[in-house]
N, C-alpha and C. Protein backbone atom coordinates (compact mmCIF):
# COMPACT_ATOMS: atom_id res chain seq x y z
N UNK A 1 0.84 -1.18 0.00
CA UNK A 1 0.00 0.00 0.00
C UNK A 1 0.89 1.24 0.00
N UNK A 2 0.97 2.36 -0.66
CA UNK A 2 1.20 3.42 -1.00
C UNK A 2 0.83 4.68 -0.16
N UNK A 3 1.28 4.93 0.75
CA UNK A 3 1.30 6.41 1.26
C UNK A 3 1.22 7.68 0.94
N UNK A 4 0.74 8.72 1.03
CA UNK A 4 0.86 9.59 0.47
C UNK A 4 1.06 10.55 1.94
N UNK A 5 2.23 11.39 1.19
CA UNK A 5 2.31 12.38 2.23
C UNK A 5 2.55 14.06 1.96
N UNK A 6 1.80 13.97 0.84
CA UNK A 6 1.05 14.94 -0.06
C UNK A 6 -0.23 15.91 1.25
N UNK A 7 -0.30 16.76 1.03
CA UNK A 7 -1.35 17.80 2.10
C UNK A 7 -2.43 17.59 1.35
N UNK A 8 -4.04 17.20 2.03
CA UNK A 8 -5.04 17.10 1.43
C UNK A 8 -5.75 18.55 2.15
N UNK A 9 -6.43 19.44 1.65
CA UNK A 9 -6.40 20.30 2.14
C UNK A 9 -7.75 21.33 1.02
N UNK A 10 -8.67 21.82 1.96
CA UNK A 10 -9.56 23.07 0.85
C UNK A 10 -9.61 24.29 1.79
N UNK A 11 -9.42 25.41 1.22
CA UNK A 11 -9.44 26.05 1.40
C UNK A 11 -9.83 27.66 0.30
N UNK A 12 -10.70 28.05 0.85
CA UNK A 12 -10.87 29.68 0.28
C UNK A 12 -9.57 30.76 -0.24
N UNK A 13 -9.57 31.12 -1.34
CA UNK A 13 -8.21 32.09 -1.62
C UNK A 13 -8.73 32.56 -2.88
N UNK A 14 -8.06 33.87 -3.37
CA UNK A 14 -7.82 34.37 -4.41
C UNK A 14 -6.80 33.75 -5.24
N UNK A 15 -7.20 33.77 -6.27
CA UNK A 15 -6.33 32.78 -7.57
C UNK A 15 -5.59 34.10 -8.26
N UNK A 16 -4.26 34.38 -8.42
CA UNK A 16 -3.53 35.01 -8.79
C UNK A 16 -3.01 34.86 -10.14
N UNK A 17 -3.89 35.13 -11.33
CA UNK A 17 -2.91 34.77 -12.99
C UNK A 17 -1.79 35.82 -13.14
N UNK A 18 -1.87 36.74 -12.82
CA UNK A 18 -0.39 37.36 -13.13
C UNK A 18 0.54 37.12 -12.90
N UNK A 19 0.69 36.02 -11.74
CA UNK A 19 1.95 35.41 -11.10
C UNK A 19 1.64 33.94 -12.11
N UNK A 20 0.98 33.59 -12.44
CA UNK A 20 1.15 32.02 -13.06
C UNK A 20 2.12 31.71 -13.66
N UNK A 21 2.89 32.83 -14.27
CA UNK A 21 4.50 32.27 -14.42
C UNK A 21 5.74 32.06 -13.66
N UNK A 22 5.60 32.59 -12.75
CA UNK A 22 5.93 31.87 -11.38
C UNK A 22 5.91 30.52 -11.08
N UNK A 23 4.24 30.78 -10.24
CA UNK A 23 3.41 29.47 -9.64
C UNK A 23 2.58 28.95 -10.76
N UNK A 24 2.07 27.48 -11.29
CA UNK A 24 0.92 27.55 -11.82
C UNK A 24 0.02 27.90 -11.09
N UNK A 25 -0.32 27.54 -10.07
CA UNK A 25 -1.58 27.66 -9.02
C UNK A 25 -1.78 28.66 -7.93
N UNK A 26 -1.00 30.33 -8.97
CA UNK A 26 -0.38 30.98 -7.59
C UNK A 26 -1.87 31.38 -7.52
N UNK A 27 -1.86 31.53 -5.43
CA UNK A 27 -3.04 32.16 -4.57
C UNK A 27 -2.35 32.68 -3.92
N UNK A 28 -3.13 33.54 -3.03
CA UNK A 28 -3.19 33.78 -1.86
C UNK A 28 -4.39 32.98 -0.80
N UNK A 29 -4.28 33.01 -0.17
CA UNK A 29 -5.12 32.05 1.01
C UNK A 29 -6.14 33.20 1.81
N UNK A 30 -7.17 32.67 1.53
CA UNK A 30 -8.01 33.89 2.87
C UNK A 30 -8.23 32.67 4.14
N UNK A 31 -8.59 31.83 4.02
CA UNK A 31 -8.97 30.94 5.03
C UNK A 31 -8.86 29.42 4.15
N UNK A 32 -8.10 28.71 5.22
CA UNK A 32 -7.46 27.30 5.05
C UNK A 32 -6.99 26.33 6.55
N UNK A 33 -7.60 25.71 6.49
CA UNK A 33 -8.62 25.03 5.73
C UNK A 33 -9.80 25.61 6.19
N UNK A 34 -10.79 24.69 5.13
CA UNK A 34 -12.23 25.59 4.71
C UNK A 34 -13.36 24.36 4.76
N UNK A 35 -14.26 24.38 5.82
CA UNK A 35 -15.57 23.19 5.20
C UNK A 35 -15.16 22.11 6.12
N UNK A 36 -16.58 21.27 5.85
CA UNK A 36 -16.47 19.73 6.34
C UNK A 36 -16.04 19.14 5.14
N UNK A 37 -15.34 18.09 6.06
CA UNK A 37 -14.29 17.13 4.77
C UNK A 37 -15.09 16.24 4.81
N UNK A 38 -15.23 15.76 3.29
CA UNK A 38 -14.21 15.85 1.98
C UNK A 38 -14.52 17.34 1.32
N UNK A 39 -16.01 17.57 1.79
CA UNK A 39 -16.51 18.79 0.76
C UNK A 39 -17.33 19.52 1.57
N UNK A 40 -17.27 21.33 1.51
CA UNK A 40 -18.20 21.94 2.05
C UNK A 40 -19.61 21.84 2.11
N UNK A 41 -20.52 22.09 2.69
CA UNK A 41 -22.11 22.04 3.25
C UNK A 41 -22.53 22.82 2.33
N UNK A 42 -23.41 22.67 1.55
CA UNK A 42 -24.42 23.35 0.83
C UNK A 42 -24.54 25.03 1.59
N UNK A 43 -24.96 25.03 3.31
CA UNK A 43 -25.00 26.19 3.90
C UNK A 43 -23.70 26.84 3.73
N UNK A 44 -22.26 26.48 3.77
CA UNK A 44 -21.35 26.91 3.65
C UNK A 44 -20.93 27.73 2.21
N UNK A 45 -21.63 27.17 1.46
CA UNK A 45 -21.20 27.08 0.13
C UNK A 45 -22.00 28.60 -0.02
N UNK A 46 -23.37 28.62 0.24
CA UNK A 46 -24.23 30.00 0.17
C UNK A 46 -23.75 31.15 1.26
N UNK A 47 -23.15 30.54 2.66
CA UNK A 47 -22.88 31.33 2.81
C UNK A 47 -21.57 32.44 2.54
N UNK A 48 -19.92 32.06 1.43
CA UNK A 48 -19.72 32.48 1.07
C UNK A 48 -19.76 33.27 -0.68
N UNK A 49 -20.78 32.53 -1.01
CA UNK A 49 -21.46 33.42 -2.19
C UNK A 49 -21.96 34.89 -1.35
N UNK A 50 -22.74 34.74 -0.17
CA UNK A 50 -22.90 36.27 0.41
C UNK A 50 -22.03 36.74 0.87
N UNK A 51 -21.29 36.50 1.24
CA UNK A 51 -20.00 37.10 1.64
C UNK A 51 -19.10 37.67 0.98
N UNK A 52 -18.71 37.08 -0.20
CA UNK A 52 -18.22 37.86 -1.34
C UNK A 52 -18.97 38.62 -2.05
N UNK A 53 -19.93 38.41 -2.09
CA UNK A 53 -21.35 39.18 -3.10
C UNK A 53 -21.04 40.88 -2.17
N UNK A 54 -20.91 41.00 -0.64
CA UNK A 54 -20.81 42.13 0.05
C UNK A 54 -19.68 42.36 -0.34
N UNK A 55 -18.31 42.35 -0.96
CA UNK A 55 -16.68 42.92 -0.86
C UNK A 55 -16.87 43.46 -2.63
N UNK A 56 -15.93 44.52 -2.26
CA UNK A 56 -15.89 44.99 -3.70
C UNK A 56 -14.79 44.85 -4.08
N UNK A 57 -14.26 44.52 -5.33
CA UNK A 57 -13.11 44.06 -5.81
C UNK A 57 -11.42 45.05 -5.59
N UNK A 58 -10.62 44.65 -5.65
CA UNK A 58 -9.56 45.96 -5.67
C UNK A 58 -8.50 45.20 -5.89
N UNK A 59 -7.47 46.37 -6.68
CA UNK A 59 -6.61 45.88 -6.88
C UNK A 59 -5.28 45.64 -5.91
N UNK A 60 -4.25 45.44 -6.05
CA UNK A 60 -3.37 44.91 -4.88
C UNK A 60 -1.64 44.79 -6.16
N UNK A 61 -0.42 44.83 -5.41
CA UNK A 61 0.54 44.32 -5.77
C UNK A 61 1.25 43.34 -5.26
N UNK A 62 2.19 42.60 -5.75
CA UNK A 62 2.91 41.56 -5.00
C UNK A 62 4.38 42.73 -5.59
N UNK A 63 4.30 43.13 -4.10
CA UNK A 63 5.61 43.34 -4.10
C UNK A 63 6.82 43.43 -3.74
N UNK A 64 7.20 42.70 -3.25
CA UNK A 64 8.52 42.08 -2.79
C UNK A 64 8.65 40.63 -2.30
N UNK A 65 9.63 39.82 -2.12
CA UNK A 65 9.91 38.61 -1.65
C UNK A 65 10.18 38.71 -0.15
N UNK A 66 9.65 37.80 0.53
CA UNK A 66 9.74 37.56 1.79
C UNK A 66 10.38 35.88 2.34
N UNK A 67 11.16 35.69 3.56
CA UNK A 67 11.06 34.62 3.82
C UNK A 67 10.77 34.70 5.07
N UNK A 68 9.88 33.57 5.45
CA UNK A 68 9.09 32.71 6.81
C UNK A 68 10.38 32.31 7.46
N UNK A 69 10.51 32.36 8.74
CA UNK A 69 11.27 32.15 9.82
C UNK A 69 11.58 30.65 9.16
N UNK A 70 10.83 30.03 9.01
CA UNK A 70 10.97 28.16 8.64
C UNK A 70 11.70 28.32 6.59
N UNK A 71 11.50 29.12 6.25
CA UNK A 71 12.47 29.26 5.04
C UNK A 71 11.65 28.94 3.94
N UNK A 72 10.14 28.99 3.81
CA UNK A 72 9.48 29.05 3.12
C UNK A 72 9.60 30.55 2.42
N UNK A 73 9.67 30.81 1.01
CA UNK A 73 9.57 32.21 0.18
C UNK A 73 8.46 32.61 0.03
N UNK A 74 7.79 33.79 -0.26
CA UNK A 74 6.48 34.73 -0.53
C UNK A 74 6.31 36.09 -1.45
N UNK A 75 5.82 35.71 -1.61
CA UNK A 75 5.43 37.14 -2.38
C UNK A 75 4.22 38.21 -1.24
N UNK A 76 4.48 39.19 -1.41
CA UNK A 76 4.11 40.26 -0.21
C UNK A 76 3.22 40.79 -1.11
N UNK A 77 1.86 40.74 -0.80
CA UNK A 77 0.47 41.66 -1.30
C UNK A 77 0.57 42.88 -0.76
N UNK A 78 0.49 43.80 -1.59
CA UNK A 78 -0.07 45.17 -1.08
C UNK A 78 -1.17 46.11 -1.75
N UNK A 79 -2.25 45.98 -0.81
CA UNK A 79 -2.25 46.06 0.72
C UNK A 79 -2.87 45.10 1.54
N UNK A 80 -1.76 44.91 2.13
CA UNK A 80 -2.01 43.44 3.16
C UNK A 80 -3.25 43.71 3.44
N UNK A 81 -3.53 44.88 4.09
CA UNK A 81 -4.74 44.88 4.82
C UNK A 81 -6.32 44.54 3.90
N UNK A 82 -5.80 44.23 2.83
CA UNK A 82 -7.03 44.29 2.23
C UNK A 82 -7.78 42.58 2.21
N UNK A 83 -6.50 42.08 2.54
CA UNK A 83 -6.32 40.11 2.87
C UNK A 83 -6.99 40.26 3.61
N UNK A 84 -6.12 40.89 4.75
CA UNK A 84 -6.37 40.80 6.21
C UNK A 84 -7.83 40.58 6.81
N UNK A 85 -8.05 41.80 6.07
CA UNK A 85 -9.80 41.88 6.34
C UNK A 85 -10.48 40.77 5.81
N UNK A 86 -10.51 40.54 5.17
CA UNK A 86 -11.09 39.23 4.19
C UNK A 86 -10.95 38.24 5.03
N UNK A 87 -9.50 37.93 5.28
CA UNK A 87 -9.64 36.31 6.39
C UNK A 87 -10.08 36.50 7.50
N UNK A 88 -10.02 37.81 8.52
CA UNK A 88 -10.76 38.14 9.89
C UNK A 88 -12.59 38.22 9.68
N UNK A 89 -12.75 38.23 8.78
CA UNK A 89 -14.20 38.36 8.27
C UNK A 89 -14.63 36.69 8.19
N UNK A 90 -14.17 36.10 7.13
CA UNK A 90 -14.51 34.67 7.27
C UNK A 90 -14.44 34.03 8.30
N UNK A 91 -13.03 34.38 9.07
CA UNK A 91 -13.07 33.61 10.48
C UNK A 91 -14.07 34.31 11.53
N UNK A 92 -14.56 35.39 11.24
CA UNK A 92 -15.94 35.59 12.12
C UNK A 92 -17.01 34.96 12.00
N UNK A 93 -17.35 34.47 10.17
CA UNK A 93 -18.14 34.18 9.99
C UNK A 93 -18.13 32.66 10.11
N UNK A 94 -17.39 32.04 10.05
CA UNK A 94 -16.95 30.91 10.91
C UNK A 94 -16.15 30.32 11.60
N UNK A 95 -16.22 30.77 12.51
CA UNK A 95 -15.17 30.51 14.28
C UNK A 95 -14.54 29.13 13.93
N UNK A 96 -15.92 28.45 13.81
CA UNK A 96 -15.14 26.71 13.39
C UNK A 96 -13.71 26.60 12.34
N UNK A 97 -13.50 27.39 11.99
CA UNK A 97 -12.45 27.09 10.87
C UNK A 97 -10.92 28.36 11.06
N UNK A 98 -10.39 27.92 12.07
CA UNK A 98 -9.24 28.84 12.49
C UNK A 98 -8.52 28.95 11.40
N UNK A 99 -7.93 30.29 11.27
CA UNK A 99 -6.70 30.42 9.97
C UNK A 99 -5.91 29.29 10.28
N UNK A 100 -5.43 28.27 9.07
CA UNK A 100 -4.32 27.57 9.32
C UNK A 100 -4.03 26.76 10.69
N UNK A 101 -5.74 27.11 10.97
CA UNK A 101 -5.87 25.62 12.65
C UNK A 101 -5.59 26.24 13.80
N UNK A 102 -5.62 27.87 13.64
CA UNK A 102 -5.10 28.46 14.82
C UNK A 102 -3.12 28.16 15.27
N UNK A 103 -2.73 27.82 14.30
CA UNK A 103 -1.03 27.25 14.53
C UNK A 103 -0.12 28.86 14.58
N UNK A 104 -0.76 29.76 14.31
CA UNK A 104 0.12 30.83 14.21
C UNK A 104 -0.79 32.04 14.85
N UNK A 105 -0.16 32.94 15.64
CA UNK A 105 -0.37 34.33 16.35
C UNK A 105 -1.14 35.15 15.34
N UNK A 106 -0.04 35.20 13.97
CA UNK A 106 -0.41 36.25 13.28
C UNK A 106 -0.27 35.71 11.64
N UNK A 107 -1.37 35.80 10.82
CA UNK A 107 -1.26 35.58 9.43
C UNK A 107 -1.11 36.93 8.76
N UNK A 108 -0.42 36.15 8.17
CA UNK A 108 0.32 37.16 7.12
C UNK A 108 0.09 36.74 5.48
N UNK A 109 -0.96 37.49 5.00
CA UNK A 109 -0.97 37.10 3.38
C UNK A 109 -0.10 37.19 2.81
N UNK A 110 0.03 35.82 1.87
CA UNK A 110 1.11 35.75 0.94
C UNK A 110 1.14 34.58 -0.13
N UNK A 111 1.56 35.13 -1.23
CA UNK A 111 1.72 34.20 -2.43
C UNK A 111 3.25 33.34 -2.23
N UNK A 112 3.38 31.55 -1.83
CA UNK A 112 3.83 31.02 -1.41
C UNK A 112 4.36 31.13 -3.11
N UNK A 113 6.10 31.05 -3.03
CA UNK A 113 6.73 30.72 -4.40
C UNK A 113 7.69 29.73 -4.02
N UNK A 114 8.25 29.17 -5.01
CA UNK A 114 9.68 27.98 -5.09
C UNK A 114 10.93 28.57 -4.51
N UNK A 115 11.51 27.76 -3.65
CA UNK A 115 13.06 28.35 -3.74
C UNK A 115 13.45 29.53 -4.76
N UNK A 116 13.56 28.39 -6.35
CA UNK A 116 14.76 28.98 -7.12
C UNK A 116 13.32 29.44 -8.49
N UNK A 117 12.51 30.13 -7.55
CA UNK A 117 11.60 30.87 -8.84
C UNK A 117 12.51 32.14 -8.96
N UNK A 118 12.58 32.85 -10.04
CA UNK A 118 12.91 33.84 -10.64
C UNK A 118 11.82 35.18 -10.78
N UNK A 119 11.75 36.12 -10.36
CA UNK A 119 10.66 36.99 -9.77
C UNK A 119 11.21 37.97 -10.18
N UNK A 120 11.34 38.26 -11.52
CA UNK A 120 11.44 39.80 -11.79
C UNK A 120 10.85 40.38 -13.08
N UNK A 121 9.99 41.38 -13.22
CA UNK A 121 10.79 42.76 -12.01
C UNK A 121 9.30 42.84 -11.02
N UNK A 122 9.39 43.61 -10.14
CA UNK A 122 8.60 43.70 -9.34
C UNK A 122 7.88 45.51 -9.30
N UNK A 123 6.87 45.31 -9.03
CA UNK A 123 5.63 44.48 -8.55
C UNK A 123 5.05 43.98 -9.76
N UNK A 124 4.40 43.28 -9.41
CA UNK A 124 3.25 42.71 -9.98
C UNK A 124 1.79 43.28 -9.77
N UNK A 125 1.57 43.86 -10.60
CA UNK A 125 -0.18 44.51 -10.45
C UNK A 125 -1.07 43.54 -10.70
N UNK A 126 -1.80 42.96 -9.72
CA UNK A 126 -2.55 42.07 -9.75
C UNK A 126 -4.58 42.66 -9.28
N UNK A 127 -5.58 41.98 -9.40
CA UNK A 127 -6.61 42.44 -8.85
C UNK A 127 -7.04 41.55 -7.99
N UNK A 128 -7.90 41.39 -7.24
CA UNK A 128 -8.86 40.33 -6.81
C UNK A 128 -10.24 40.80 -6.77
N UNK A 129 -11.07 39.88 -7.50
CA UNK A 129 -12.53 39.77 -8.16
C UNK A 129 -13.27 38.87 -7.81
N UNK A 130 -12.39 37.78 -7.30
CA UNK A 130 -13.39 36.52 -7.30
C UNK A 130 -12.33 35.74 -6.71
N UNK A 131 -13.24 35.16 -5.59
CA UNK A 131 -12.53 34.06 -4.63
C UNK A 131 -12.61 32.56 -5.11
N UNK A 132 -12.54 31.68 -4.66
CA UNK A 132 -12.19 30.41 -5.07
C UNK A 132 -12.19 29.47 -3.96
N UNK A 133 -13.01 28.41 -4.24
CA UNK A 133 -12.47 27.09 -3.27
C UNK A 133 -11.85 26.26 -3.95
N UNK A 134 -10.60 26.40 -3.31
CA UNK A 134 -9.77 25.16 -4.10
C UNK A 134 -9.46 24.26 -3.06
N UNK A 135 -9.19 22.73 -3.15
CA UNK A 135 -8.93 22.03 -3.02
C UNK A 135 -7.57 21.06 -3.39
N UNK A 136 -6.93 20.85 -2.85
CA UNK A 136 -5.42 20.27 -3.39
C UNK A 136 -5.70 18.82 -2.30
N UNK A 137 -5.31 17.41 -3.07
CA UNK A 137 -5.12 16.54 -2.91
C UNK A 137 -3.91 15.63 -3.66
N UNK A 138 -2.90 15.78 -3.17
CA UNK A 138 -2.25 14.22 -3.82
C UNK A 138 -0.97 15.46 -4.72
N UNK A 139 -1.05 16.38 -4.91
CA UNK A 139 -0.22 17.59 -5.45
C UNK A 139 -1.59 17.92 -6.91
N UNK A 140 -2.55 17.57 -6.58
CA UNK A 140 -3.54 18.09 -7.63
C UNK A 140 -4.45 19.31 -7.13
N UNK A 141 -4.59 19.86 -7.93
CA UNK A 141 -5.40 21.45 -6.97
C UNK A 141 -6.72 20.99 -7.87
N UNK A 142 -7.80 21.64 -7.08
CA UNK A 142 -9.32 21.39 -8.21
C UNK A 142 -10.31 22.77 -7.63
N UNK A 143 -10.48 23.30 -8.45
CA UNK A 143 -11.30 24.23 -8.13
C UNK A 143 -12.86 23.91 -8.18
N UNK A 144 -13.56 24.00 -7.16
CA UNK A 144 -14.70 23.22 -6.52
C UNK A 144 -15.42 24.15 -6.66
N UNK A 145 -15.34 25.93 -6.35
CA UNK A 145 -16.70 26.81 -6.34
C UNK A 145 -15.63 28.26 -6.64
N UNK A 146 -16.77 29.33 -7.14
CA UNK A 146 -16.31 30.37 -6.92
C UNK A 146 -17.22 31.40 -6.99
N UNK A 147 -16.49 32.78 -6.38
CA UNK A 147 -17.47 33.88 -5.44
C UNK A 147 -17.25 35.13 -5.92
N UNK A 148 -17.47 35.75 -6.70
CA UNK A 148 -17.54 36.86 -7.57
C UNK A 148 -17.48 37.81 -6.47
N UNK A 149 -16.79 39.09 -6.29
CA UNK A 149 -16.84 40.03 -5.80
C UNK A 149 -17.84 40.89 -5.87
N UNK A 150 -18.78 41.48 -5.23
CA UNK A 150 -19.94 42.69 -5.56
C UNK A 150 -19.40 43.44 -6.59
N UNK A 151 -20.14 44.21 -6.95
CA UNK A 151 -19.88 45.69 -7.25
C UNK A 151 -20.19 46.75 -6.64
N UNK A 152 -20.96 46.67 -6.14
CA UNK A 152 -21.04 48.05 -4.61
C UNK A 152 -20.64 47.57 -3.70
N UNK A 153 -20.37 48.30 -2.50
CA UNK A 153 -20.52 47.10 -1.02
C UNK A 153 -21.56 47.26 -0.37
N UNK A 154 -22.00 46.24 0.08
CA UNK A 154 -23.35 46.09 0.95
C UNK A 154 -23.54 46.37 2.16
């Protein structure tokens, strides 16, 4: 029997194409993990269609490289705060689902890159419009739902 020790994992994030030459699958993460496993609740599912339906879209840069105390690389959104809000919002709207399991003090948005990716020039003008549940199993990502940003805010 065959092991896998691959991260099975869904979670809510913005899908980043301007970086896809980078990452294929670059995100950012608003909340991870996300839902009852294997797959979110129908209620879950509506309730971030309203949730995004209230945020209005904006744009953001990745600009600069960062490294995590543990030596993981990033790309730095700006303006953080615009993450920020987004994942303190979901995790209000569901307590059950701590950023990242509650394992860290403080999240910090960021587009996770390779060691020896090549990242220039910087920034990257990117937007966010529309959120995403993705799902990664086995090193496969699958995009399961997605949440259009308003156009006014509610």
């Amino acid at each position: 029997m065959t092991q896998s020790y691959l991260p099975t994992i869904t979670g809510v994030v913005v899908l980043v194409p301007e970086a896809r030459d980078i990452v294929p699958w670059a995100h950012i993460t608003i909340l991870a993990p996300f839902g009852q496993q294997p797959a979110p609740t129908a209620g879950e599912l509506a309730e971030l269609e309203e949730f995004f339906a209230g945020e209005m879209p904006f744009a953001y840069e990745l600009t600069q490289i960062c490294t995590f105390p543990s030596g993981m690389r990033y790309l730095s959104p700006e303006p953080v705060s615009a993450f920020s809000r987004l994942t303190h919002g979901l995790h209000q709207l569901f307590p059950e689902y701590p950023p990242y399991e509650g394992a860290f003090d403080l999240v910090i948005p960021h587009l996770t890159i390779p060691d020896d990716a090549v990242v220039e020039p910087l920034p990257i003008q990117a937007h966010a419009r529309i959120a995403t549940l993705l799902h990664l199993e086995d090193g496969v990502y699958t995009e399961l739902a997605s949440f259009p940003f308003g156009t006014s805010a509610a």
